[in-house]
C-alpha atoms as a PDB file:
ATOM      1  CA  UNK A   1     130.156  84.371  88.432  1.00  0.00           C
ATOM      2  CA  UNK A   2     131.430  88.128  88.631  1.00  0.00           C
ATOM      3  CA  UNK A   3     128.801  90.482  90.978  1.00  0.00           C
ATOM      4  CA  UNK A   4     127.412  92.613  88.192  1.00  0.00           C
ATOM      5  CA  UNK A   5     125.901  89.266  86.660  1.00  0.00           C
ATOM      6  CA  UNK A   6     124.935  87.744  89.952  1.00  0.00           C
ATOM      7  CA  UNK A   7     123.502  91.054  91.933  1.00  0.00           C
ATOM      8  CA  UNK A   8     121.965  92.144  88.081  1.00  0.00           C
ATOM      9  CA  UNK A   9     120.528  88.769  87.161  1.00  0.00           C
ATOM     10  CA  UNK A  10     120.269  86.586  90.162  1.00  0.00           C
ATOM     11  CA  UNK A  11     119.189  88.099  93.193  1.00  0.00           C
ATOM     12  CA  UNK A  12     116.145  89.984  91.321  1.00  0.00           C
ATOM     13  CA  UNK A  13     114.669  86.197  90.581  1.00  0.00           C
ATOM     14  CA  UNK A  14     115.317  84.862  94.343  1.00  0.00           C
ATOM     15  CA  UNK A  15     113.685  88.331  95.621  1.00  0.00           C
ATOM     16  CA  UNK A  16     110.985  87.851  93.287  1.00  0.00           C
ATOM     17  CA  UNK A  17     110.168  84.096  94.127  1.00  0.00           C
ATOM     18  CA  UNK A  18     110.566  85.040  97.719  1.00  0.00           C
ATOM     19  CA  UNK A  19     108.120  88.230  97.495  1.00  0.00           C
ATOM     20  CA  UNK A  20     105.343  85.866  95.129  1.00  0.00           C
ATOM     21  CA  UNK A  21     105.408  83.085  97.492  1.00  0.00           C
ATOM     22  CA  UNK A  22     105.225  85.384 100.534  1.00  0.00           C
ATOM     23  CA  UNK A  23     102.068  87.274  99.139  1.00  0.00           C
ATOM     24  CA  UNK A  24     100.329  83.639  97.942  1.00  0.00           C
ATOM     25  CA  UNK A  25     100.936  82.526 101.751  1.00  0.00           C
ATOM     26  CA  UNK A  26      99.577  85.497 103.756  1.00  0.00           C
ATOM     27  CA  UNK A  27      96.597  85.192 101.722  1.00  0.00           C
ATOM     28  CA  UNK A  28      96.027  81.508 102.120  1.00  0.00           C
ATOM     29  CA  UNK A  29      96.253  82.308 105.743  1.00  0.00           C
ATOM     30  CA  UNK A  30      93.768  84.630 105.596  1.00  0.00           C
ATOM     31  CA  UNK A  31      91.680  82.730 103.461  1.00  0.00           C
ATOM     32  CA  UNK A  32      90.997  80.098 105.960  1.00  0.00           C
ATOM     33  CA  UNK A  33      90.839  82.217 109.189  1.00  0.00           C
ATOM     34  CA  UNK A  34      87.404  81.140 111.189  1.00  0.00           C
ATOM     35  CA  UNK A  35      84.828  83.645 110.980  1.00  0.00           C
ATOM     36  CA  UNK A  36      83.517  82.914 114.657  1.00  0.00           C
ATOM     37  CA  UNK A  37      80.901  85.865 114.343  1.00  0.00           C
ATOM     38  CA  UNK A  38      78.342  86.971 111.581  1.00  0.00           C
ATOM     39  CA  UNK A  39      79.531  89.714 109.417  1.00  0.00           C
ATOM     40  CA  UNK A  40      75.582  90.831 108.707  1.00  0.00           C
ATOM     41  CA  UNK A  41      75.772  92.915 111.717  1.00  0.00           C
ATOM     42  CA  UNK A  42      75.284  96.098 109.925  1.00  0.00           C
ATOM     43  CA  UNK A  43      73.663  97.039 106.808  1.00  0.00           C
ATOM     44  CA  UNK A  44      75.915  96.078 103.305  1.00  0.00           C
ATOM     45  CA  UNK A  45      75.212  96.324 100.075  1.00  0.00           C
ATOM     46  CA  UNK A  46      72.294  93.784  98.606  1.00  0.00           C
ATOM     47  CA  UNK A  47      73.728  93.093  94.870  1.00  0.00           C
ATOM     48  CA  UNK A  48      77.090  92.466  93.450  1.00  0.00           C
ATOM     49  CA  UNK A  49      76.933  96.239  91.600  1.00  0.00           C
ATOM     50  CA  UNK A  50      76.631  97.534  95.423  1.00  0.00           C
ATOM     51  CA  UNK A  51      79.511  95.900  96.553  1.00  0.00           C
ATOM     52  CA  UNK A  52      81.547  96.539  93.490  1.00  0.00           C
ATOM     53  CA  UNK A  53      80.558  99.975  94.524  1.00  0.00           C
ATOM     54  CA  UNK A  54      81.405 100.191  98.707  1.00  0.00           C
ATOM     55  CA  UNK A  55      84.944  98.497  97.625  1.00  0.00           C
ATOM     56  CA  UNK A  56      85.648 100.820  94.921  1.00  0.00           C
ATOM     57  CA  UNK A  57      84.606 103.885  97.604  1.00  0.00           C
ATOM     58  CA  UNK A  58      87.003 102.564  99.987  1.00  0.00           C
ATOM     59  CA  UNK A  59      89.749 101.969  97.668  1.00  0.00           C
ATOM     60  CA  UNK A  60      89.862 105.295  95.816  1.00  0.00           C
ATOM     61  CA  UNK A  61      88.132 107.702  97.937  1.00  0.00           C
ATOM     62  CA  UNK A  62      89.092 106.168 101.765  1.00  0.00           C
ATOM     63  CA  UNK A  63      85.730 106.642 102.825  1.00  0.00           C
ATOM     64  CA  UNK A  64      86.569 104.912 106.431  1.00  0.00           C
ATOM     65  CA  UNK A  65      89.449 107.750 106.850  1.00  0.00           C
ATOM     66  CA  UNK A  66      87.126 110.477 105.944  1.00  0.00           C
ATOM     67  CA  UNK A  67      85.327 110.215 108.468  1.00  0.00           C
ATOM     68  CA  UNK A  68      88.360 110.885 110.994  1.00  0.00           C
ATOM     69  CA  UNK A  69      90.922 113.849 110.480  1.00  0.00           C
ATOM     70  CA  UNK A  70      90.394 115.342 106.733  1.00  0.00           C
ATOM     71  CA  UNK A  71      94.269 116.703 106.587  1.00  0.00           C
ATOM     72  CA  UNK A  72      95.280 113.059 107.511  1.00  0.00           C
ATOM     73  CA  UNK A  73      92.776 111.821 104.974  1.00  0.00           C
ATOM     74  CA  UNK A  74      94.128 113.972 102.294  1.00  0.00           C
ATOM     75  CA  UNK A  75      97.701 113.334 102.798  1.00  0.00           C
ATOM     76  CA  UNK A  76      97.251 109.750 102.787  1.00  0.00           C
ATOM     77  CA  UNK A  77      94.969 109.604  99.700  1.00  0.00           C
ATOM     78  CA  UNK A  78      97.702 112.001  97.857  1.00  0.00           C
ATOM     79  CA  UNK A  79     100.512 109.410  98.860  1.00  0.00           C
ATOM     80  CA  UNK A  80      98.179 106.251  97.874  1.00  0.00           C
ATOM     81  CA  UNK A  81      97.054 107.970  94.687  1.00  0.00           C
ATOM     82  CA  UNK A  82     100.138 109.147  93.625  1.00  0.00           C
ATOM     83  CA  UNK A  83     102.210 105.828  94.644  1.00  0.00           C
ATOM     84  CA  UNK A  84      99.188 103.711  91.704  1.00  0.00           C
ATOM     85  CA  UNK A  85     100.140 106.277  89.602  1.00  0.00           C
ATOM     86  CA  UNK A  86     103.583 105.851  89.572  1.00  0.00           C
ATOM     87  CA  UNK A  87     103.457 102.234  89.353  1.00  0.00           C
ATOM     88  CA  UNK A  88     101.058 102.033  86.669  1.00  0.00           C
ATOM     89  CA  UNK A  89     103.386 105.237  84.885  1.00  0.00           C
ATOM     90  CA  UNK A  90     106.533 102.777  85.502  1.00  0.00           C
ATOM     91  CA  UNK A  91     104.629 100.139  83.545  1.00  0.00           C
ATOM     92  CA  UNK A  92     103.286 101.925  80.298  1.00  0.00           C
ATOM     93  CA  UNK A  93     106.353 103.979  80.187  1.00  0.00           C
ATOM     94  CA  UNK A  94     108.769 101.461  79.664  1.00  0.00           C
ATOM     95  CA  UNK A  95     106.942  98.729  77.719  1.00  0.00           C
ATOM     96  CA  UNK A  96     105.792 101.896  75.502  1.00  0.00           C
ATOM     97  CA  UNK A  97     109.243 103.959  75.941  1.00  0.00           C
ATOM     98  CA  UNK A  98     107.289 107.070  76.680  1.00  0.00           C
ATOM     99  CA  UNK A  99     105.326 106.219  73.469  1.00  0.00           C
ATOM    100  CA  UNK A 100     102.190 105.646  74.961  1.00  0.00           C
ATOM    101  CA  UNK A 101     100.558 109.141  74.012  1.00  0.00           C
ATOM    102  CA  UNK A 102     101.134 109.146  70.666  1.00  0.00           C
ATOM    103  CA  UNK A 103      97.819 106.864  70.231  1.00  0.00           C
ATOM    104  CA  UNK A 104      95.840 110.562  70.687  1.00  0.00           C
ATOM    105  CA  UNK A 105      97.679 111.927  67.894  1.00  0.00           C
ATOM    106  CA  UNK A 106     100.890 113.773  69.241  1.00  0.00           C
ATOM    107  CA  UNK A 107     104.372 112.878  68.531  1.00  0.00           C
ATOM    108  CA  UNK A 108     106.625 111.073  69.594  1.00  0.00           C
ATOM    109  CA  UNK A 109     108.667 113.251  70.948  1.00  0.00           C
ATOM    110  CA  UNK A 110     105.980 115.493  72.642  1.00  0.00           C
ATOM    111  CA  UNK A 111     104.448 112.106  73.838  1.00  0.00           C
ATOM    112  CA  UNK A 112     108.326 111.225  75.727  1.00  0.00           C
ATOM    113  CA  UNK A 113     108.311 114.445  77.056  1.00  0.00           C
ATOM    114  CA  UNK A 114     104.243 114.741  78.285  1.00  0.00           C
ATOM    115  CA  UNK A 115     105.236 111.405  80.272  1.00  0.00           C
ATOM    116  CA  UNK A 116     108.623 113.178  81.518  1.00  0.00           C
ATOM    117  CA  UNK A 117     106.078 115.485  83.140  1.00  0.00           C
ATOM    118  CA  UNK A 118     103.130 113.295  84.474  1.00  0.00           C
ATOM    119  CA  UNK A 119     106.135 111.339  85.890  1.00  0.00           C
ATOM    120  CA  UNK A 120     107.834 114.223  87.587  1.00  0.00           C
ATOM    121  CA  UNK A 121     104.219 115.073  89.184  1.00  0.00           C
ATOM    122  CA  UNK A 122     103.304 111.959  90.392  1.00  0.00           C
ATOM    123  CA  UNK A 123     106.717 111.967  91.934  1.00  0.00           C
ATOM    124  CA  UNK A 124     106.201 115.677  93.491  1.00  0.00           C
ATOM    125  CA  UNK A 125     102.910 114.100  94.834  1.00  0.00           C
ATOM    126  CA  UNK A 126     103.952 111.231  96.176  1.00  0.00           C
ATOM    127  CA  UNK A 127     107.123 113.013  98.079  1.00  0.00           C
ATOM    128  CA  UNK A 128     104.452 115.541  99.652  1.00  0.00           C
ATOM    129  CA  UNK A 129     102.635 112.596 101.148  1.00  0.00           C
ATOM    130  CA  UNK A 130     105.639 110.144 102.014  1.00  0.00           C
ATOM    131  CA  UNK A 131     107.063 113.046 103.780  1.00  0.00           C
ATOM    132  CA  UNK A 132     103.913 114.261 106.199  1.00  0.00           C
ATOM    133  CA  UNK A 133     103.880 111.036 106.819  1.00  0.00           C
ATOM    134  CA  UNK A 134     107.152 109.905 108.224  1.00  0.00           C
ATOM    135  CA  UNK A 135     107.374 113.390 110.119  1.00  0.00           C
ATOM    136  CA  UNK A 136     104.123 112.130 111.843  1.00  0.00           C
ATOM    137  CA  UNK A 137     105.394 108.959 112.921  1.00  0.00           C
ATOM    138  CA  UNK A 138     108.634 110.715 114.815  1.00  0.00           C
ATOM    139  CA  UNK A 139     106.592 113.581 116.267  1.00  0.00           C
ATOM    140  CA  UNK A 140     103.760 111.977 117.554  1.00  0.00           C
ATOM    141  CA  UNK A 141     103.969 110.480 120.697  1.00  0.00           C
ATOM    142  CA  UNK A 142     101.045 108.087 120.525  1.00  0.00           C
ATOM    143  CA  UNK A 143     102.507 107.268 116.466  1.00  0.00           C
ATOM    144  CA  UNK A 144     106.032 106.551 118.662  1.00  0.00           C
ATOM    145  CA  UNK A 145     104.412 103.921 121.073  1.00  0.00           C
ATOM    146  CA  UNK A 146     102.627 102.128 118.341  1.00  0.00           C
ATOM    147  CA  UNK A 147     105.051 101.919 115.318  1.00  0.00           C
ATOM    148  CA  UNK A 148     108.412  99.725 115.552  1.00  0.00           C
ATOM    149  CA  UNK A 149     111.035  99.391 113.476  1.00  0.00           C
ATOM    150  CA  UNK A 150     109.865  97.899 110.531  1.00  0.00           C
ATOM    151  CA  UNK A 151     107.454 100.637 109.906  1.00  0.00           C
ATOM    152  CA  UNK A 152     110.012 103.620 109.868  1.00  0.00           C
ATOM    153  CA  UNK A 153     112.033 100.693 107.684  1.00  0.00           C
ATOM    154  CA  UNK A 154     109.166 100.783 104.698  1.00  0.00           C
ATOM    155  CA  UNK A 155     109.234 104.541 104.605  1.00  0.00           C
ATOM    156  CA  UNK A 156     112.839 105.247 104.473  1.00  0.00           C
ATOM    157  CA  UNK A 157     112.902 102.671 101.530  1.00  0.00           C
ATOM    158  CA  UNK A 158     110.186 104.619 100.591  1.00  0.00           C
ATOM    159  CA  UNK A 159     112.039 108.045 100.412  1.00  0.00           C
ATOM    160  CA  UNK A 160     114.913 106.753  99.554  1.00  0.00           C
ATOM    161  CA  UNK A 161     113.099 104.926  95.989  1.00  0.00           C
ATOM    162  CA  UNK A 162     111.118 108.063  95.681  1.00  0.00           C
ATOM    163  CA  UNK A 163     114.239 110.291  96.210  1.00  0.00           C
ATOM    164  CA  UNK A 164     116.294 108.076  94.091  1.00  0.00           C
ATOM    165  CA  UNK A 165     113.979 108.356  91.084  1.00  0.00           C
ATOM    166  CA  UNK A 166     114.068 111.850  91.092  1.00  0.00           C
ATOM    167  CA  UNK A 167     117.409 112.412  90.696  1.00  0.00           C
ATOM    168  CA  UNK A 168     117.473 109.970  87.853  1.00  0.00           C
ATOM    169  CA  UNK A 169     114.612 112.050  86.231  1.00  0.00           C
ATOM    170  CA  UNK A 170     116.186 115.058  86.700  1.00  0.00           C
ATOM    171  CA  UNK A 171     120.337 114.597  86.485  1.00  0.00           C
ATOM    172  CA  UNK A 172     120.909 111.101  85.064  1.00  0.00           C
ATOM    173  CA  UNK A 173     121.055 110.346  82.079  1.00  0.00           C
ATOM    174  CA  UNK A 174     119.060 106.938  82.130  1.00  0.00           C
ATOM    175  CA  UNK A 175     116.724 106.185  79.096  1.00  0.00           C
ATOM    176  CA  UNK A 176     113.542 104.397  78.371  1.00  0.00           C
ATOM    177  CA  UNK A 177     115.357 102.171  76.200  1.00  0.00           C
ATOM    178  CA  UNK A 178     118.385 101.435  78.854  1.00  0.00           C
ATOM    179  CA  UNK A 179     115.440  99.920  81.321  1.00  0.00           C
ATOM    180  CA  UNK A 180     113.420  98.312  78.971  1.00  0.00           C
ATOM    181  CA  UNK A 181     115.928  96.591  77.784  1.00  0.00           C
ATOM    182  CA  UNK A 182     117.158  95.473  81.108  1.00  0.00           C
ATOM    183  CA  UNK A 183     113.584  94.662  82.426  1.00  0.00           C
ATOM    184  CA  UNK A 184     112.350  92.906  79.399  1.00  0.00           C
ATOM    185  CA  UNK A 185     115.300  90.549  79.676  1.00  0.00           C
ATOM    186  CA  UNK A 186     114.187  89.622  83.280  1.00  0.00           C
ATOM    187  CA  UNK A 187     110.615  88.799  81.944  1.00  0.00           C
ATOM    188  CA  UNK A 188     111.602  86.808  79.085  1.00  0.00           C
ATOM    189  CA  UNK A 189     114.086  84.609  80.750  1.00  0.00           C
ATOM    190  CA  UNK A 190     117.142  86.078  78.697  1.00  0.00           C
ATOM    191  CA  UNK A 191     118.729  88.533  81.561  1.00  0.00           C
ATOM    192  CA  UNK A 192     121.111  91.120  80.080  1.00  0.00           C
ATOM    193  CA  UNK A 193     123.601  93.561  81.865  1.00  0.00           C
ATOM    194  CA  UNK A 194     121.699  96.542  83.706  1.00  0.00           C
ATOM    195  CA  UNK A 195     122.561  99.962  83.122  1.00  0.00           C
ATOM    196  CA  UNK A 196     125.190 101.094  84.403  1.00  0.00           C
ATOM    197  CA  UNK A 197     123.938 104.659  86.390  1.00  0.00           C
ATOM    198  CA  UNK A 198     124.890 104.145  89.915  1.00  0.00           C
ATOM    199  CA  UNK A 199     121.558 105.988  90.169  1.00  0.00           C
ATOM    200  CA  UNK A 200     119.273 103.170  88.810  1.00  0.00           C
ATOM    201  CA  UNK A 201     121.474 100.633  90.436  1.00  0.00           C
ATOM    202  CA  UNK A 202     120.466 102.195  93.720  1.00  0.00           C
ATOM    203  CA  UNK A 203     116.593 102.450  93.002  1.00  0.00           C
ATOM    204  CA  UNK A 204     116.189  99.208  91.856  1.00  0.00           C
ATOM    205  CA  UNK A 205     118.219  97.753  94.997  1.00  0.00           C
ATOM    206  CA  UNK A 206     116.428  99.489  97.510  1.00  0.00           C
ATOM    207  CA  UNK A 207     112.866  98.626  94.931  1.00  0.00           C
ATOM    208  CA  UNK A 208     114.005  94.773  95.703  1.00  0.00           C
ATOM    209  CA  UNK A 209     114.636  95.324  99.237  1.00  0.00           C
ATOM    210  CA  UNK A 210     111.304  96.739  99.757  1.00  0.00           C
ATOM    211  CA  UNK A 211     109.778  93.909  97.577  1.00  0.00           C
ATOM    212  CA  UNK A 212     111.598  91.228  99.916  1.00  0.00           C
ATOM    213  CA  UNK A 213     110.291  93.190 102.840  1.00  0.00           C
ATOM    214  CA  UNK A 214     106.784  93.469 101.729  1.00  0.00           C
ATOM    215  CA  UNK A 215     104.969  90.005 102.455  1.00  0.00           C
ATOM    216  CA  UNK A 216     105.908  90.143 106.174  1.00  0.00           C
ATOM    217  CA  UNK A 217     104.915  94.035 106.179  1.00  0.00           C
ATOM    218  CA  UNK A 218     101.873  96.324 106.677  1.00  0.00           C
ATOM    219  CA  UNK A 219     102.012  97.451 103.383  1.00  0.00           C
ATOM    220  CA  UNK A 220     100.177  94.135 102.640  1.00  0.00           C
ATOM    221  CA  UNK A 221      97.204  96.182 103.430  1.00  0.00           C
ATOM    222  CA  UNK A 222      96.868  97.165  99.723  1.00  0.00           C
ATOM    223  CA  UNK A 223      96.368  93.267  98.890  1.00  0.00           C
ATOM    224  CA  UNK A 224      94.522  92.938 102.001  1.00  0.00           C
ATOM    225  CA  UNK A 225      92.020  95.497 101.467  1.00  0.00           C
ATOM    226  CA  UNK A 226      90.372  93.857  98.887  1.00  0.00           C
ATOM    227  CA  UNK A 227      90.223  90.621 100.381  1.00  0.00           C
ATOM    228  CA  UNK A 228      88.402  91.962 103.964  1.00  0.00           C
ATOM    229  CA  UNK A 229      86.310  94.490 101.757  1.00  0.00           C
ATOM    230  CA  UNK A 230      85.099  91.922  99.724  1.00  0.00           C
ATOM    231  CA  UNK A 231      84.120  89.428 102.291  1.00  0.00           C
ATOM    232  CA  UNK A 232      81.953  91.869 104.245  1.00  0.00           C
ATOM    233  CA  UNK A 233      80.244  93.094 101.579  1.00  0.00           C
ATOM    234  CA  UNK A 234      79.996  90.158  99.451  1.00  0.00           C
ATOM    235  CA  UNK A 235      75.729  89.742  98.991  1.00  0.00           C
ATOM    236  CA  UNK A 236      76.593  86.313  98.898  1.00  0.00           C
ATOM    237  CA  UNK A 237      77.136  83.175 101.451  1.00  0.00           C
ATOM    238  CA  UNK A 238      77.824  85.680 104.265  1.00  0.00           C
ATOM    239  CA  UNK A 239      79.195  82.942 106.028  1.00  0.00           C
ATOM    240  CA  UNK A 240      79.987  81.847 110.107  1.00  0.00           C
ATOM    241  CA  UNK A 241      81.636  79.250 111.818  1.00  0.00           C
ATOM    242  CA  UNK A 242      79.423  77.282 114.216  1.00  0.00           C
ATOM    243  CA  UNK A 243      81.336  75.642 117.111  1.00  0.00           C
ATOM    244  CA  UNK A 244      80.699  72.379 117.534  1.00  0.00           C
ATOM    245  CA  UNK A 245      83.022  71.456 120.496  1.00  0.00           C
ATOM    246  CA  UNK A 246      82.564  73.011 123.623  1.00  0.00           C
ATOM    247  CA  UNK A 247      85.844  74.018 123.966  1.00  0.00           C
ATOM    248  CA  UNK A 248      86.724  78.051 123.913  1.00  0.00           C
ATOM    249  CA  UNK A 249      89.774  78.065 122.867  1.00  0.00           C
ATOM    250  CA  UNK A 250      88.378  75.797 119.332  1.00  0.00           C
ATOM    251  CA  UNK A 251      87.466  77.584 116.312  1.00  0.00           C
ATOM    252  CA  UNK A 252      87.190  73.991 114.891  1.00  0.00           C
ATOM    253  CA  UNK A 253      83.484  73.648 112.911  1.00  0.00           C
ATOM    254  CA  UNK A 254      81.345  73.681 110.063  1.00  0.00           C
ATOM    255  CA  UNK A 255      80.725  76.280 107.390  1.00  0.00           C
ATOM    256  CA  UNK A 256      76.883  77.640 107.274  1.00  0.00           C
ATOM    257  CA  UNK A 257      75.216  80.283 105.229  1.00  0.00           C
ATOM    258  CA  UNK A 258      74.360  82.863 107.474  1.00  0.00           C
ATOM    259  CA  UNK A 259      70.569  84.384 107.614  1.00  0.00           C
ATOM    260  CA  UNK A 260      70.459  87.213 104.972  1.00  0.00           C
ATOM    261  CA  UNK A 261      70.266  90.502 106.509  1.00  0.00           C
ATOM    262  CA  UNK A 262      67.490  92.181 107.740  1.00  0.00           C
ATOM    263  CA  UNK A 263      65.933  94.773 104.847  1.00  0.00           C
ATOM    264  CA  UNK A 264      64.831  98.112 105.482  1.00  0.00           C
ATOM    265  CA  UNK A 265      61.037  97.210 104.616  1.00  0.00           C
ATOM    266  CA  UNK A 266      61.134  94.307 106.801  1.00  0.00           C
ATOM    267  CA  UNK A 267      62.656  96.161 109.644  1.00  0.00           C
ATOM    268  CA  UNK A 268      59.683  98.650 108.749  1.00  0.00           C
ATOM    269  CA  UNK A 269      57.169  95.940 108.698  1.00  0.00           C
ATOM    270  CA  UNK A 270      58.333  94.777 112.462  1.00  0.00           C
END
């Protein structure tokens, strides 16, 4: 087995296992963390279109960093914002090799080169927030005492993907096509050669190194998110653990529907 087959075929399959099975167990652990405490201990939404609602605030618009510093806010909305963007860009553009546009009538070469440019932007973006970002972390003195290693690790892989993409976009030579091909053949089981830009070779390493990286990182936040969102503002089975041993150090009980939170009227009424 020669290294272009086993580094171009293999490895992406073993980091892929490796990052699936790593995000399936962090949230199995989370799923059945007691809940020694009642989550109704300030108002939430009273319907499922309410909590739809609070999660989609938080997600998009960061309402819990609003209320802190608004530059902070901003830059990490721009580098959250732009990072979905160029993952869901990624995906369209090469199952659709920069195709996609030509559904609202343009063609197909205007439609390659309109997603050349939303590409480029989203990249610009998400360099301007990466950036602020990192500089923070080795300025601040109180960011220095709290981060460690593995933090300034996820964004130098960061950079260097971002940075790495860039150049491709802008001096290599790399096509749709080349990727798609190369991709496609990982999804379907049928692996073929990669392309052979020392460029792409480099993103999609240090794209694999992140992914191996990510289950035992912070950036499990973005799967995270949705699953402590959800089960504080769930309307639903608000749930606690009742102790049943008298023992403090036991989180050992039984599941019981919580009292539904107090309304407004009622807390008029009283």
């Amino acid at each position: 087995m020669n290294m272009n087959v086993f580094f171009g075929w293999v490895v992406p399959y073993i980091i892929f296992a490796i990052f699936l099975r790593g995000i399936v167990k962090r949230m199995l652990v989370w799923s059945h963390v007691p809940v020694p405490f009642k989550l109704t201990v300030f108002f939430g939404p009273q319907t499922m279109r309410g909590a739809y609602a609070d999660l989609a605030k938080e997600t998009i618009g960061f309402r819990s960093l609003w209320r802190g510093k608004k530059g902070l806010w901003f830059i990490s909305w721009l580098f959250h914002i732009s990072l979905a963007s160029i993952l869901i860009g990624h995906i369209v553009g090469i199952a659709f090799l920069g195709q996609q546009f030509t559904i609202f009538g343009v063609s197909a070469e205007q439609s390659e080169r309109l997603s050349v440019m939303l590409g480029t932007y989203a990249g610009v973006a998400f360099l301007i927030g990466v950036m602020p970002l990192f500089i923070r972390r080795l300025v601040s003195k109180k960011m220095r005492f709290i981060s460690n290693f593995g933090d300034y690790l996820v964004l130098i892989l960061l950079l260097g993907i971002a940075g790495s993409g860039m150049y491709m976009r802008w001096f290599d030579n790399v096509t749709y096509l080349e990727v798609a091909i190369y991709l496609k053949g990982l999804i379907s089981l049928h692996p073929v050669p990669p392309p052979s830009s020392v460029a792409f070779l480099l993103h999609f390493t240090l794209v694999q190194l992140l992914l191996l990286y990510f289950p035992s990182s912070k950036l499990m936040h973005s799967c995270g998110i949705f699953f402590t969102r959800w089960l504080i503002t769930r309307p639903y089975e608000r749930q606690v653990i009742i102790n049943e041993r008298t023992s403090s150090d036991s989180f050992r009980g039984k599941r019981h529907k919580a009292p539904e939170p107090i309304s407004n009227s009622d807390r008029e009424a009283s």
